[in-house]
Protein backbone atom coordinates (compact mmCIF):
# COMPACT_ATOMS: atom_id res chain seq x y z
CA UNK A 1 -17.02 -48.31 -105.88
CA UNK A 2 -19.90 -45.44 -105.64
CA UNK A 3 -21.23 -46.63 -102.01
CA UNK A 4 -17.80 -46.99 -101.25
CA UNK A 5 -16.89 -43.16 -102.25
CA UNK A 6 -19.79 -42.30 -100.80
CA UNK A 7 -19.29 -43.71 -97.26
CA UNK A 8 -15.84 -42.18 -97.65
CA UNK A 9 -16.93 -39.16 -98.14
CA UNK A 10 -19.34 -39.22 -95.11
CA UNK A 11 -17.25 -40.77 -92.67
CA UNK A 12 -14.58 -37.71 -93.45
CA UNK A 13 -17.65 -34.93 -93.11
CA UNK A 14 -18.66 -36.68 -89.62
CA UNK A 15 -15.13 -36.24 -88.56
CA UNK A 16 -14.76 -32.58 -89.46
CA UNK A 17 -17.84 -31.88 -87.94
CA UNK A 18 -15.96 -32.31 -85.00
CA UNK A 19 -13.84 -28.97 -85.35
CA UNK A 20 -17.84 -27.33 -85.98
CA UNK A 21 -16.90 -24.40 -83.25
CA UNK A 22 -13.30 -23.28 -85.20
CA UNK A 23 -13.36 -20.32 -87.44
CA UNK A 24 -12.02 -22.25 -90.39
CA UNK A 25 -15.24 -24.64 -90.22
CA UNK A 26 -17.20 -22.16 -92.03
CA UNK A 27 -15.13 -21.76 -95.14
CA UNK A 28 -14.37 -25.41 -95.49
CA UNK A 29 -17.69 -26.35 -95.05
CA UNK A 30 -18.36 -23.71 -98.15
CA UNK A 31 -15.66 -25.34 -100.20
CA UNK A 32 -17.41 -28.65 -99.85
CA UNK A 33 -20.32 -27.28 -101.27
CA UNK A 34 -18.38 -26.02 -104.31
CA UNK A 35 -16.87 -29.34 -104.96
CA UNK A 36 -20.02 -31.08 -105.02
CA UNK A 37 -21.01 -29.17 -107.92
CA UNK A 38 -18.46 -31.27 -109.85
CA UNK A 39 -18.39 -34.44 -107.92
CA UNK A 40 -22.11 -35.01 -106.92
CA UNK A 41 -21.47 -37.31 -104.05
CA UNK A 42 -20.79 -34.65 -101.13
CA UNK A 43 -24.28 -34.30 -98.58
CA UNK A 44 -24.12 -30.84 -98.16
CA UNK A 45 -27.67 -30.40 -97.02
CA UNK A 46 -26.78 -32.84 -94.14
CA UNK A 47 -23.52 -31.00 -93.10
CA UNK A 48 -25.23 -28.01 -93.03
CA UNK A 49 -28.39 -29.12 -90.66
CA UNK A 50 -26.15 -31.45 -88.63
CA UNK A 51 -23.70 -27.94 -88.29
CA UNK A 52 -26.08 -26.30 -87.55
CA UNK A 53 -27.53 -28.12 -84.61
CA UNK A 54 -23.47 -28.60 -83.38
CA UNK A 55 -23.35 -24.46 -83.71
CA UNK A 56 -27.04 -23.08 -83.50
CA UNK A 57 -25.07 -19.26 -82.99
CA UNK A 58 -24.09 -19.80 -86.94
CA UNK A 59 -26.53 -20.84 -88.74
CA UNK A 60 -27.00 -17.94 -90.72
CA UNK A 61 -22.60 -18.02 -91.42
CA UNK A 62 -22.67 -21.84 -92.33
CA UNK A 63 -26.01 -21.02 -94.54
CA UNK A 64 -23.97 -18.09 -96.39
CA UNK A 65 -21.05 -19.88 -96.90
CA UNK A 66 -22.53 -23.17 -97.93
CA UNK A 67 -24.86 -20.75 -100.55
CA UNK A 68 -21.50 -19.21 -101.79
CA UNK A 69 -19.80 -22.24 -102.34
CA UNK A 70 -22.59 -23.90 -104.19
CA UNK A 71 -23.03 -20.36 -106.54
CA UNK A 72 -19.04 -20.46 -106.83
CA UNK A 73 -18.93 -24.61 -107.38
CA UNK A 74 -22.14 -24.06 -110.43
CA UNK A 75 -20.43 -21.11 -111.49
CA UNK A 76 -17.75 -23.10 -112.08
CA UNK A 77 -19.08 -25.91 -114.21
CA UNK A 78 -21.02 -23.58 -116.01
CA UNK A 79 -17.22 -22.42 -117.38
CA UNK A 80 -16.12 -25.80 -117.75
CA UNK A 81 -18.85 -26.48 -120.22
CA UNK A 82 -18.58 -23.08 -121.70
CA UNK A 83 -15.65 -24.18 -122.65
CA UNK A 84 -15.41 -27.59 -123.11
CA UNK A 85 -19.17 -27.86 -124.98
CA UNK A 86 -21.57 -30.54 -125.38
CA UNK A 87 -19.58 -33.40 -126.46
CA UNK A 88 -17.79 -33.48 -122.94
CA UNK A 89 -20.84 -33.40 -120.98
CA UNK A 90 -21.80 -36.56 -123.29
CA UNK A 91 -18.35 -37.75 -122.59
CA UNK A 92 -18.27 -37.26 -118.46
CA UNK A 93 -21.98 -38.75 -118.70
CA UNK A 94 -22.84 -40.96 -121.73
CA UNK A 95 -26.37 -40.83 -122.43
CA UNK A 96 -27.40 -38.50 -120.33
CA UNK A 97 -29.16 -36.56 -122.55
CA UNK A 98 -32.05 -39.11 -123.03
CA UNK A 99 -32.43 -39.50 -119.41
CA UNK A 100 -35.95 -38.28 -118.43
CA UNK A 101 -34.25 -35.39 -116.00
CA UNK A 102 -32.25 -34.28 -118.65
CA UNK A 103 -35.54 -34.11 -121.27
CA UNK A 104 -37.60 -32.72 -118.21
CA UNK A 105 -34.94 -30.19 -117.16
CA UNK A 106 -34.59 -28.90 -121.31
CA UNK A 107 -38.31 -28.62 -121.51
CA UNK A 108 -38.34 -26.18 -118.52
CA UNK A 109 -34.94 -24.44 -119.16
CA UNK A 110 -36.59 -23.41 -122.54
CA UNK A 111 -39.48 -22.33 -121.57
CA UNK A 112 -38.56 -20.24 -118.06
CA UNK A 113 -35.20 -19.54 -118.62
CA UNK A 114 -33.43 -17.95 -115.48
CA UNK A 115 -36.60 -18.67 -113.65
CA UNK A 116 -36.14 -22.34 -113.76
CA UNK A 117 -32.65 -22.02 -112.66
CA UNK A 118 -33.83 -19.80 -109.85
CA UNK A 119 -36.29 -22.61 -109.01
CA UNK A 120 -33.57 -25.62 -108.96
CA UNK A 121 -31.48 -23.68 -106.71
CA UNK A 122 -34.12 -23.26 -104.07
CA UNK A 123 -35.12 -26.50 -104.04
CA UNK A 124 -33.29 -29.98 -102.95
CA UNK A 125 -33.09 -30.70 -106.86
CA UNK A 126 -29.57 -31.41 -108.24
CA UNK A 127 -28.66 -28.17 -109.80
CA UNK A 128 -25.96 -29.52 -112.44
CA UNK A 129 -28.43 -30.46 -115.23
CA UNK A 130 -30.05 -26.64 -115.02
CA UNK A 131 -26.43 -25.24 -115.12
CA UNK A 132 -25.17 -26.99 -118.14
CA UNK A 133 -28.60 -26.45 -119.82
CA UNK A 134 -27.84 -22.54 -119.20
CA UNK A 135 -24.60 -22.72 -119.72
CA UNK A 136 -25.03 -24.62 -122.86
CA UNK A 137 -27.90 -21.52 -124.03
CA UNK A 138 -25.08 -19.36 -123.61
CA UNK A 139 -26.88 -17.52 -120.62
CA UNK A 140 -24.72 -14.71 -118.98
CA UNK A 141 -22.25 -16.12 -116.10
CA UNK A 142 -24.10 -13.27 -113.96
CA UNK A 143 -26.93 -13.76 -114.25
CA UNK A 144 -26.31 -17.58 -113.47
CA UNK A 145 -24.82 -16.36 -110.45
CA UNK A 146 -27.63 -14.78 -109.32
CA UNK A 147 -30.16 -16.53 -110.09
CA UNK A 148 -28.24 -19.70 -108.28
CA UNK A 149 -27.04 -17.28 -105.11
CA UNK A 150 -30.31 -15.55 -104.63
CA UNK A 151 -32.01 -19.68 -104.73
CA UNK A 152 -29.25 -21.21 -102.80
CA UNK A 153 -29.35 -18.73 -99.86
CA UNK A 154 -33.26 -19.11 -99.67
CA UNK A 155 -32.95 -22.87 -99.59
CA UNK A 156 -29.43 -22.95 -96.66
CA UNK A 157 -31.03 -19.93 -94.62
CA UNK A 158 -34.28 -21.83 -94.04
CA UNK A 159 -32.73 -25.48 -93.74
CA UNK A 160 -29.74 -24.10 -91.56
CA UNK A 161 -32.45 -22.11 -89.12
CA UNK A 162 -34.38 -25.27 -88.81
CA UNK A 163 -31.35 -27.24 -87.69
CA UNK A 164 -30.20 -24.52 -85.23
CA UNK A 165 -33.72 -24.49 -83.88
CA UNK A 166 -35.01 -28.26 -83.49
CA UNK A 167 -33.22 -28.92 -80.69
CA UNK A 168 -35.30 -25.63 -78.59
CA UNK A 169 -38.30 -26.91 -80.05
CA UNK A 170 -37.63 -30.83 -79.27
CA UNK A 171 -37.00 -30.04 -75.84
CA UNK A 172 -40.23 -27.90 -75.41
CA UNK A 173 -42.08 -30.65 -77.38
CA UNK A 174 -40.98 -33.57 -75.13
CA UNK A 175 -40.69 -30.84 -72.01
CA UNK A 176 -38.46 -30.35 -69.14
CA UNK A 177 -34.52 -31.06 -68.19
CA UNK A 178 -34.19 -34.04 -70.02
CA UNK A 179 -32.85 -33.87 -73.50
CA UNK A 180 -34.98 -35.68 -76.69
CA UNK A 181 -32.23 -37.77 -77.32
CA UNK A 182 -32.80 -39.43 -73.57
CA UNK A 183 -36.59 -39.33 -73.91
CA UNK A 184 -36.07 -41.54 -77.09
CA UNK A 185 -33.68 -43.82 -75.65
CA UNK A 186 -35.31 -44.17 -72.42
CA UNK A 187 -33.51 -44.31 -69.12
């Protein structure tokens, strides 16, 4: 059912990335990125490189928006569990909290605080456990939002420049007219 979702899910992102060069594609693409804050199964690194190299003029647009939809998606959870507490977590994911991320995650969450929610978000870690450990220390919804933005704009600005630039840098590696993609393939 999972791998099912999942190639779902991917099959839909490769077709939007077909409308990559409409002013809507931005946004959407930003929405995505909140949603998989709740439903863990969207690639949003991938959309964003393979965007990226579609639209290498907005990198730094699909980087923002993909960084504000992830702050706005974790933002969101962190309410839900505000909210809801504990025992839903446990309920939405039953025994998570003996997994060794979960342990791991507490262990740093208590000892750097902000910091280590700083340091999910700029890294391709899954954010969620970091945000419901926060949110679950009653940290400030603010701050979260910082800390997460700040991270997640690091992390899409350098990801979506490097997609926008590896075609340039492809062609001068491989040299001339012909495109990588025909010096792979051959003839």
């Amino acid at each position: 059912m999972a791998n099912r979702l999942e190639e779902k899910i991917t099959g839909y992102a490769l077709a939007l990335q077909r409308h990559a060069h409409r002013f809507w594609y931005p946004p959407v693409v930003g929405l995505l990125a909140a949603l998989d804050n709740i439903i863990l199964v969207i690639p949003n690194d991938a959309i964003l490189i393979s965007s990226a190299i579609l639209t290498p003029r907005r990198w730094i647009v699909l980087a923002l928006s993909v960084a504000i939809g992830s702050t706005i998606g974790a933002i969101g959870l962190a309410a839900l569990v505000e909210f809801q507490g504990l025992p839903w977590i446990l309920n939405l994911y039953p025994g998570i909290e003996t997994t060794q991320s979960w342990l791991w995650a507490d262990q740093f969450f208590t000892k750097y605080g902000l910091l280590f929610v700083f340091g999910v978000a700029v890294t391709p870690l899954l954010q969620q456990p970091a945000v419901i450990l926060a949110s679950l220390a009653n940290t400030p919804l603010l701050e979260m939002a910082a800390a997460i933005f700040v991270g997640r704009l690091i992390k899409f600005l350098i990801m979506a420049y490097i997609g926008s630039h590896t075609p340039k840098l492809l062609n001068r590696i491989w040299g001339g007219e012909k495109s990588a993609l025909k010096k792979l393939l051959g003839p």
